[in-house]
N, C-alpha and C. Protein backbone atom coordinates (compact mmCIF):
# COMPACT_ATOMS: atom_id res chain seq x y z
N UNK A 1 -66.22 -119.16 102.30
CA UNK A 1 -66.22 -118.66 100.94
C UNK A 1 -65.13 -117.61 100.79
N UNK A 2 -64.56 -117.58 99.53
CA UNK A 2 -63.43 -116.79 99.36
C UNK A 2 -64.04 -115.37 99.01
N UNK A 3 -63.30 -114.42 98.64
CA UNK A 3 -63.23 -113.28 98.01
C UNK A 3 -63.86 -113.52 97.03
N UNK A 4 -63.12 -114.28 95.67
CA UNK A 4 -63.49 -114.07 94.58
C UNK A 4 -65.11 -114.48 94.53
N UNK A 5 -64.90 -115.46 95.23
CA UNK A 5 -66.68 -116.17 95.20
C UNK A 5 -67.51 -115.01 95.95
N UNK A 6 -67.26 -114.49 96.90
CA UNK A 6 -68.65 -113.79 97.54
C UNK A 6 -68.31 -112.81 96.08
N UNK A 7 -67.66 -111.87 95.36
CA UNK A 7 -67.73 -111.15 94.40
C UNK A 7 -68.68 -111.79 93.26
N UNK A 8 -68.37 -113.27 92.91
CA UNK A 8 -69.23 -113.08 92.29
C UNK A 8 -70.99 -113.41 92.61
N UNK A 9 -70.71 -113.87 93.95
CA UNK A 9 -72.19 -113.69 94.23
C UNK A 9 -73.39 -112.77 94.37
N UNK A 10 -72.23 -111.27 94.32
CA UNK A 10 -72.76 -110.20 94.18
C UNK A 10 -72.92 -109.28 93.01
N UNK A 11 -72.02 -110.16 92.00
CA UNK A 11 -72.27 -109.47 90.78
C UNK A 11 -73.63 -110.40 90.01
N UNK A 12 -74.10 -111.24 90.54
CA UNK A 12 -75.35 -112.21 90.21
C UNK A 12 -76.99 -111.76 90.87
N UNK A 13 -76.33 -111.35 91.75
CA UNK A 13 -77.41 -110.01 92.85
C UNK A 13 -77.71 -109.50 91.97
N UNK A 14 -76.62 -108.46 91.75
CA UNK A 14 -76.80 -107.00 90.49
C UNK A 14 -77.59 -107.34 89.48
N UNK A 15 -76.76 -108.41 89.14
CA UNK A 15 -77.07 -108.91 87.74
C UNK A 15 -78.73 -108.88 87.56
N UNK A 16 -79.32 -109.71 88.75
CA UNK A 16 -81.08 -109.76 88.88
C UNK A 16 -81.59 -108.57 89.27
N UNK A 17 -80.75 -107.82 89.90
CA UNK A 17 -81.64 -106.05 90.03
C UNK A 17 -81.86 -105.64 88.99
N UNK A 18 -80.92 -105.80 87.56
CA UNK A 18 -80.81 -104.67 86.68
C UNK A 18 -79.67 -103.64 86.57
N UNK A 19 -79.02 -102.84 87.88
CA UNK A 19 -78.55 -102.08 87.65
C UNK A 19 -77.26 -102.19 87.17
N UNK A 20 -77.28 -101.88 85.83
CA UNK A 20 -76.12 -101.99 84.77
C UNK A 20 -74.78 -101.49 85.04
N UNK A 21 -74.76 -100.05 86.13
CA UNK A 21 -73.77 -99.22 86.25
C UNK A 21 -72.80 -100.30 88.21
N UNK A 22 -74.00 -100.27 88.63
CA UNK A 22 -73.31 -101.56 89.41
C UNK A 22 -72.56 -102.44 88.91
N UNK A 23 -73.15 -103.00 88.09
CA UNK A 23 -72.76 -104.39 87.77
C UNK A 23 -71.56 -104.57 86.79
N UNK A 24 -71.18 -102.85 86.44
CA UNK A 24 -70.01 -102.37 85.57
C UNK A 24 -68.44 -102.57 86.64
N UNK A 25 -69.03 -101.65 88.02
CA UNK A 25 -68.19 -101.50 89.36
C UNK A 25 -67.92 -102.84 89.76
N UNK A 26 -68.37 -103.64 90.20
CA UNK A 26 -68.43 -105.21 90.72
C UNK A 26 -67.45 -105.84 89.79
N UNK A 27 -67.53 -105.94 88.14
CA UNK A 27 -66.99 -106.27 87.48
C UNK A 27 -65.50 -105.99 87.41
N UNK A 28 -65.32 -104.10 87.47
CA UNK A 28 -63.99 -104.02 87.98
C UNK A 28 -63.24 -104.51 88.54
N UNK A 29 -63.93 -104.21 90.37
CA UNK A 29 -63.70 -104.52 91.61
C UNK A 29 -63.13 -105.75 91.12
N UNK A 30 -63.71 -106.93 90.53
CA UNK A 30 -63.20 -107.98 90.43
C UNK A 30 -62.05 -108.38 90.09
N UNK A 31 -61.91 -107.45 88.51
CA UNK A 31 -60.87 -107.38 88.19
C UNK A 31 -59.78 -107.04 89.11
N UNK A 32 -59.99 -105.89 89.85
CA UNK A 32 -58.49 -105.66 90.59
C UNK A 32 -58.00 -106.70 92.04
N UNK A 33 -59.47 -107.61 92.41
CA UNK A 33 -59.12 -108.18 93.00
C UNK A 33 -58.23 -109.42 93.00
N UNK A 34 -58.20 -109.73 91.13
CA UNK A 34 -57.49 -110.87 90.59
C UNK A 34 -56.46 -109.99 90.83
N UNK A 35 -56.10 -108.89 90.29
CA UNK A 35 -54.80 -108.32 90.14
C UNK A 35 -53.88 -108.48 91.67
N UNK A 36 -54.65 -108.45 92.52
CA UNK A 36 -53.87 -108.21 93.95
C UNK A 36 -53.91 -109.44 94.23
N UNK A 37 -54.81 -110.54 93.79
CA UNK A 37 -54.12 -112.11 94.49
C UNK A 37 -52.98 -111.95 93.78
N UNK A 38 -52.79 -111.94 91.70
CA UNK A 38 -51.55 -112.42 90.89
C UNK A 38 -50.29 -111.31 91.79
N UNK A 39 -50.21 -110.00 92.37
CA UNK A 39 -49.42 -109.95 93.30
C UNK A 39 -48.69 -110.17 94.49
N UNK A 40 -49.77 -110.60 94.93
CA UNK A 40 -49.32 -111.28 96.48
C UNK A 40 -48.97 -112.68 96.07
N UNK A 41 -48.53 -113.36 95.28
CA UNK A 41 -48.30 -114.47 94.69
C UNK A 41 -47.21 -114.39 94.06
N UNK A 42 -46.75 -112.80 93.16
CA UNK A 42 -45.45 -112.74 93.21
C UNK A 42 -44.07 -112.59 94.57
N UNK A 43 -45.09 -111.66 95.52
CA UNK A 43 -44.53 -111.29 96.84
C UNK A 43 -44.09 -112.36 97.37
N UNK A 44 -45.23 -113.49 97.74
CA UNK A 44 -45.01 -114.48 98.57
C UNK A 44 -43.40 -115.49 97.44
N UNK A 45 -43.54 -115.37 96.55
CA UNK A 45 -42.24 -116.35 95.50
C UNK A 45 -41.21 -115.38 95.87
N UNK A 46 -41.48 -114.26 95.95
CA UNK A 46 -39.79 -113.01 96.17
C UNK A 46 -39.59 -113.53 97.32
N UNK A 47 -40.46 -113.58 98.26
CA UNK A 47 -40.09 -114.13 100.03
C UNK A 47 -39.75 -114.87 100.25
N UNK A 48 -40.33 -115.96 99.51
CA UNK A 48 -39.43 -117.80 99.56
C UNK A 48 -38.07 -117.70 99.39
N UNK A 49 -38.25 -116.79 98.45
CA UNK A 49 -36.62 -117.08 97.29
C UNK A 49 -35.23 -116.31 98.47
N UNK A 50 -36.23 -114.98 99.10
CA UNK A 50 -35.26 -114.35 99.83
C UNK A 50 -34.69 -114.79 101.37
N UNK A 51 -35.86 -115.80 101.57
CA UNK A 51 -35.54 -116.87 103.14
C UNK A 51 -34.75 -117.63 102.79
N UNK A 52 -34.81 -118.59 101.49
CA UNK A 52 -33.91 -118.79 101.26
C UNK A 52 -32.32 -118.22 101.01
N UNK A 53 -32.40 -117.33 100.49
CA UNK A 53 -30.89 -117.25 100.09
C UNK A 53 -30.26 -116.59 101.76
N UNK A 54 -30.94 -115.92 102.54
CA UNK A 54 -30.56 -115.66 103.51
C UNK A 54 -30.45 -116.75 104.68
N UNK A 55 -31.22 -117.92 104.37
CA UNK A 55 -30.54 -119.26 105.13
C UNK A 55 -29.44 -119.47 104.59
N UNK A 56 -29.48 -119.34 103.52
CA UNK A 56 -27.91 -120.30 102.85
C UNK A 56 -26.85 -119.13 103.30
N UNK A 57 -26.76 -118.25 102.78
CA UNK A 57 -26.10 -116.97 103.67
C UNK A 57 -25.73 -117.32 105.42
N UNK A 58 -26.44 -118.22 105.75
CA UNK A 58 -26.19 -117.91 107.40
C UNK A 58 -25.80 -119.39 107.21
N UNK A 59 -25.63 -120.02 106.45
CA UNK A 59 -24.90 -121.43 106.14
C UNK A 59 -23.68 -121.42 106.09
N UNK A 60 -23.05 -120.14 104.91
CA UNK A 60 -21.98 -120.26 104.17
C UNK A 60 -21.03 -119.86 105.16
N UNK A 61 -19.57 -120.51 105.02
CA UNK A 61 -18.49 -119.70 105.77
C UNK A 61 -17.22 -119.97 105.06
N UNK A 62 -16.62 -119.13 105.08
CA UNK A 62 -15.56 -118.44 104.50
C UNK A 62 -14.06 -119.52 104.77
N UNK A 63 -13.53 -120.01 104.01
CA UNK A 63 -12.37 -121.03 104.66
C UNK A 63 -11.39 -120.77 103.73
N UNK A 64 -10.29 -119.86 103.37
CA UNK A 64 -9.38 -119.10 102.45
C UNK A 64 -9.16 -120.10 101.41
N UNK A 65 -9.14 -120.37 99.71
CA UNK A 65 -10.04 -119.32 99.22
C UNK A 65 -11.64 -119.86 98.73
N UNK A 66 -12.22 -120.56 99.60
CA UNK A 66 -13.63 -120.98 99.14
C UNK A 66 -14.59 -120.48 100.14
N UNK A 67 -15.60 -120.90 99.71
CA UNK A 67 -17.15 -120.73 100.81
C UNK A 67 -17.54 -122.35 100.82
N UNK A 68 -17.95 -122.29 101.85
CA UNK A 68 -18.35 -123.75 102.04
C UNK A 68 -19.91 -123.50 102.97
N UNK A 69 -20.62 -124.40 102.58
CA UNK A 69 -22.06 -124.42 103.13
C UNK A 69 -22.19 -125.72 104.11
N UNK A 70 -22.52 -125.46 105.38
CA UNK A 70 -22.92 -126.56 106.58
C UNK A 70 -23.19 -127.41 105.89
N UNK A 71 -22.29 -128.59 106.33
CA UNK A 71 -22.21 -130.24 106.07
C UNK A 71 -22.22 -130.47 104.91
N UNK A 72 -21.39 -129.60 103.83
CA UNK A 72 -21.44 -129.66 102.30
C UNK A 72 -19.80 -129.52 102.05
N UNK A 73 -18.58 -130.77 102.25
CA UNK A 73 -17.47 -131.01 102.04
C UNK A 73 -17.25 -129.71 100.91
N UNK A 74 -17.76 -129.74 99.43
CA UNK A 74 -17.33 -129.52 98.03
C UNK A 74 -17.30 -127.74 98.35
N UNK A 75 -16.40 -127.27 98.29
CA UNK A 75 -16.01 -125.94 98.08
C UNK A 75 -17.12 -125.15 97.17
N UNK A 76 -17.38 -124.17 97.08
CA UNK A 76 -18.65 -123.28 96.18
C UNK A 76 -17.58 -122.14 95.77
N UNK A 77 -17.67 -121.50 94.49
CA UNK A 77 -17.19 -120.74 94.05
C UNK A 77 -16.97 -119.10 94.57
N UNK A 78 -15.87 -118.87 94.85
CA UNK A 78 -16.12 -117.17 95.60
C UNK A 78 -16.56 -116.21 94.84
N UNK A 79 -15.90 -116.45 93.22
CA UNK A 79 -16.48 -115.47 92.13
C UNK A 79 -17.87 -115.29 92.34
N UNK A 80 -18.55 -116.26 91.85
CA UNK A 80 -19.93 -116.74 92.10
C UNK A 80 -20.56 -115.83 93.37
N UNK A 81 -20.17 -116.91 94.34
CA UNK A 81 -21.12 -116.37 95.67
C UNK A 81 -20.90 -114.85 95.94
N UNK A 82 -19.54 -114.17 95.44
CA UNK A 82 -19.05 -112.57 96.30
C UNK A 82 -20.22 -112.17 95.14
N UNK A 83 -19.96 -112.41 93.95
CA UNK A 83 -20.65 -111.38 93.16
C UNK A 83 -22.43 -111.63 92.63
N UNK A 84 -23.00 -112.49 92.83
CA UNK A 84 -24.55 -113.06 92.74
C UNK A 84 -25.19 -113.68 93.36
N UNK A 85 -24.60 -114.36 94.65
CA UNK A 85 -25.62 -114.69 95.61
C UNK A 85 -25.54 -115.96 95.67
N UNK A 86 -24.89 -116.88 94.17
CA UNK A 86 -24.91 -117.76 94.00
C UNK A 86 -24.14 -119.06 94.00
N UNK A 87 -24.77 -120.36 94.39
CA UNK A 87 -23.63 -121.63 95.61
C UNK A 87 -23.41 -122.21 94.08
N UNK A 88 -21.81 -122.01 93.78
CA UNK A 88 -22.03 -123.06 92.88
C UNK A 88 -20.59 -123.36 93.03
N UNK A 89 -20.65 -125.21 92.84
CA UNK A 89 -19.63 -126.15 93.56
C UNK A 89 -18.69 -125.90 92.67
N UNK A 90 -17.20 -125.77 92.62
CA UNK A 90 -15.92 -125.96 92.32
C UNK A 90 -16.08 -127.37 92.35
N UNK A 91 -14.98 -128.06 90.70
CA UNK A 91 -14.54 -129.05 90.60
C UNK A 91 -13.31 -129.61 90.99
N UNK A 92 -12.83 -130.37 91.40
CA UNK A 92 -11.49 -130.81 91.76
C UNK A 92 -11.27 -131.07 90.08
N UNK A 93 -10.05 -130.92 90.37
CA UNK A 93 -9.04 -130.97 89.01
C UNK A 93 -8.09 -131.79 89.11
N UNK A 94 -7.56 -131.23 90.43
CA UNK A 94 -5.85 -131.92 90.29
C UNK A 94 -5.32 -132.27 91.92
N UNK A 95 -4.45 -132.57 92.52
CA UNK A 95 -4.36 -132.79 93.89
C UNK A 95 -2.37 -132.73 93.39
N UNK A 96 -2.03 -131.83 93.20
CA UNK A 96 -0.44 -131.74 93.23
C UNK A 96 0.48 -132.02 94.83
N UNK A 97 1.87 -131.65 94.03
CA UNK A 97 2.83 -132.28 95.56
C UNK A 97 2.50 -130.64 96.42
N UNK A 98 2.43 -129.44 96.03
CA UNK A 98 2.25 -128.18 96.58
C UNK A 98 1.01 -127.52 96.43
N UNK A 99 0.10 -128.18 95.48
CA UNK A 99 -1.17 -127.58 95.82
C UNK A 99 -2.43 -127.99 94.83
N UNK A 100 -3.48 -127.77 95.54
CA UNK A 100 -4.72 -128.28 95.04
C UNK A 100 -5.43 -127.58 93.91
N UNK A 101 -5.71 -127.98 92.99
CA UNK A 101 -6.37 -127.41 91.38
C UNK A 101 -7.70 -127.31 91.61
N UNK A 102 -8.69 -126.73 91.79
CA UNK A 102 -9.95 -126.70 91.03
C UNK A 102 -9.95 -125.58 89.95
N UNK A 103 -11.60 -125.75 90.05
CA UNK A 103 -12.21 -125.01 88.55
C UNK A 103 -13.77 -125.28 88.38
N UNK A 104 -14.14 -123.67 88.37
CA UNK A 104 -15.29 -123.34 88.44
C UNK A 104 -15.88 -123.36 86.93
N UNK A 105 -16.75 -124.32 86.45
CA UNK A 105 -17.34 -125.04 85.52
C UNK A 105 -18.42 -123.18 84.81
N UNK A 106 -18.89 -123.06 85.65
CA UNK A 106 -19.54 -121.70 85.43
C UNK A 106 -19.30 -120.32 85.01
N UNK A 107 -17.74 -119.99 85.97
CA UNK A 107 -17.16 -118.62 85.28
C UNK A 107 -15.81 -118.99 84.58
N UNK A 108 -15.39 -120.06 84.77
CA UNK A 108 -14.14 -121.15 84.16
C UNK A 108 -13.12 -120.15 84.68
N UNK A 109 -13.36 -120.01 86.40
CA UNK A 109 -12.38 -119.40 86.90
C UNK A 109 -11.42 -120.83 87.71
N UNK A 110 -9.99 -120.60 87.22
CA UNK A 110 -9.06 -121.97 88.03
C UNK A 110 -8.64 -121.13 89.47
N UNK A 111 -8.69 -122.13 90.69
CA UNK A 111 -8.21 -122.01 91.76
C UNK A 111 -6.95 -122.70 92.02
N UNK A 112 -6.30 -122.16 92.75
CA UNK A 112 -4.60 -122.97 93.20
C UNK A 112 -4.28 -122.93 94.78
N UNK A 113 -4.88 -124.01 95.40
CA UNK A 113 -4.98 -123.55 96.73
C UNK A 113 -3.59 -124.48 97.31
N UNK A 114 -2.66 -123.40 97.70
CA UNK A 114 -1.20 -124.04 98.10
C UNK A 114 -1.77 -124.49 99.58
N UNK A 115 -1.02 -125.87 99.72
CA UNK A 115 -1.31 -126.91 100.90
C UNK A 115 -0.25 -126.05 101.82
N UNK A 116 1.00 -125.59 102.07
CA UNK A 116 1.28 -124.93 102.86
C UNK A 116 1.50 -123.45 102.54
N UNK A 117 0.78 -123.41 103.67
CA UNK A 117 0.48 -121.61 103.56
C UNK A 117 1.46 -120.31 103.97
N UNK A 118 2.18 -121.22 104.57
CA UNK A 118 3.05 -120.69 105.25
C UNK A 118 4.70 -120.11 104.50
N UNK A 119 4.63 -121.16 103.38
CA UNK A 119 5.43 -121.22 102.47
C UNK A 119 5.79 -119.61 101.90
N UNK A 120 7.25 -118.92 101.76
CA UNK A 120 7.45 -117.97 101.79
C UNK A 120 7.75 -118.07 99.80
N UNK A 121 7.29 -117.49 98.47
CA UNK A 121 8.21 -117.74 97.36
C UNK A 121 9.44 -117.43 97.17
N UNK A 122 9.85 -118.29 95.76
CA UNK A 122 11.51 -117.96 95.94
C UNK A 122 11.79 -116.35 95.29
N UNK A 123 12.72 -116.27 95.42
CA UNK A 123 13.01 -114.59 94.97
C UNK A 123 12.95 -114.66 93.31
N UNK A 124 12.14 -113.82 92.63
CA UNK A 124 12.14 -113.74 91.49
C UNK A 124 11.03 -114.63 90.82
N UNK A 125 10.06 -115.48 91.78
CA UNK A 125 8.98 -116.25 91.11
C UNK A 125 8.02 -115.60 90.62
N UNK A 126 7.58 -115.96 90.22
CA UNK A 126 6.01 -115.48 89.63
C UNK A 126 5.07 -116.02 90.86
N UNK A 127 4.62 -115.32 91.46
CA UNK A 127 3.42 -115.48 92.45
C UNK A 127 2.16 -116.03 91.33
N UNK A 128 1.90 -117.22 92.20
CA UNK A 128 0.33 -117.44 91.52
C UNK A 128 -0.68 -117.11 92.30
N UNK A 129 -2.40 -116.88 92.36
CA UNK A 129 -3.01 -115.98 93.29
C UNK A 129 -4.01 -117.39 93.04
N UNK A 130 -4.36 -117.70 95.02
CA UNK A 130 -5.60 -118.74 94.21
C UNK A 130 -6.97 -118.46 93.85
N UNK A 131 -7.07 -117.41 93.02
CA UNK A 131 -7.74 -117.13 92.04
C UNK A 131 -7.55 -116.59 90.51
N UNK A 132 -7.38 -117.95 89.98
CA UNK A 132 -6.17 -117.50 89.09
C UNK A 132 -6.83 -117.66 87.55
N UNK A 133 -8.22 -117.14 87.91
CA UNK A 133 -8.51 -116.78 86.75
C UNK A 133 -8.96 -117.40 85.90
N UNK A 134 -9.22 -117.52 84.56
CA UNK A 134 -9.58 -118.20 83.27
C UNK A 134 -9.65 -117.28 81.98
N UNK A 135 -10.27 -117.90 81.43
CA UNK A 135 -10.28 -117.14 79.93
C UNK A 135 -11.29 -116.19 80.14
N UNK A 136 -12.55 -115.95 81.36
CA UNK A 136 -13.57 -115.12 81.37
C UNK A 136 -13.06 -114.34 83.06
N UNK A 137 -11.95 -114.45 83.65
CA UNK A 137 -11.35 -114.52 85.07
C UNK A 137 -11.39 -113.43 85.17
N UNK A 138 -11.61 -112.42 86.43
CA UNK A 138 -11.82 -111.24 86.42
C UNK A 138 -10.01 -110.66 87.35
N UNK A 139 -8.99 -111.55 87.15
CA UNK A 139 -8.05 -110.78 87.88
C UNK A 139 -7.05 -111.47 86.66
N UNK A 140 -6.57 -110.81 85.52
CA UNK A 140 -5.67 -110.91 84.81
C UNK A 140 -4.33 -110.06 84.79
């Protein structure tokens, strides 16, 4: 038998004694005992949620400029993951002769990930950064 049940088996006791001021206490008691399951019910959902994100955390790894999650090819957004915790996949866009396009559907931040890295620019270019931002992009 649970909690709630032996409670109310004892507020049914009372109940046949009479004593009114008991059976006021029991009634409480009860009450706060709902209150502490509906908490430990939020606790236990905060705990799920936080095993989770700390598995995926011990998933993610860093490969210049994306995060990528064990046995999950599709790049996840760095905006995203540096700043909320949160995996969310970059789209391919484009596959150029010098470098690869995505774009994050979520912060509509565009990436420009140059295929050689090594590549020095010419004098006087405009550097592009592969995080290059959008209309909501936090490096303008």
């Amino acid at each position: 038998m649970g909690v709630i049940e032996n409670m109310k088996e004892v507020a049914e006791l009372v109940k046949q004694i009479g004593d009114l001021e008991l059976n006021r206490k029991i009634v409480n008691l009860e009450g706060e005992v709902h209150e502490l399951k509906r908490a430990n019910m939020r606790l236990e959902t905060e705990l799920h949620y936080a095993q989770r994100l700390l598995k995926l955390r011990q998933e993610m790894t860093f490969t210049e400029p994306f995060y990528y999650a064990d046995g999950d090819s599709v790049p996840h957004c760095p905006a995203y993951w540096n700043a909320k915790d949160i995996a969310v996949h970059v789209v391919f866009v484009a596959n150029r002769e010098d470098e690869m396009h995505w774009h994050c559907p979520n912060c509509d931040h565009h990436y420009y990930d140059k295929k050689d890295k090594t590549e020095k620019p010419r004098p006087g270019a405009v550097r592009r950064l592969p995080y290059g931002g959008g209309r909501h992009g936090w490096m303008r």
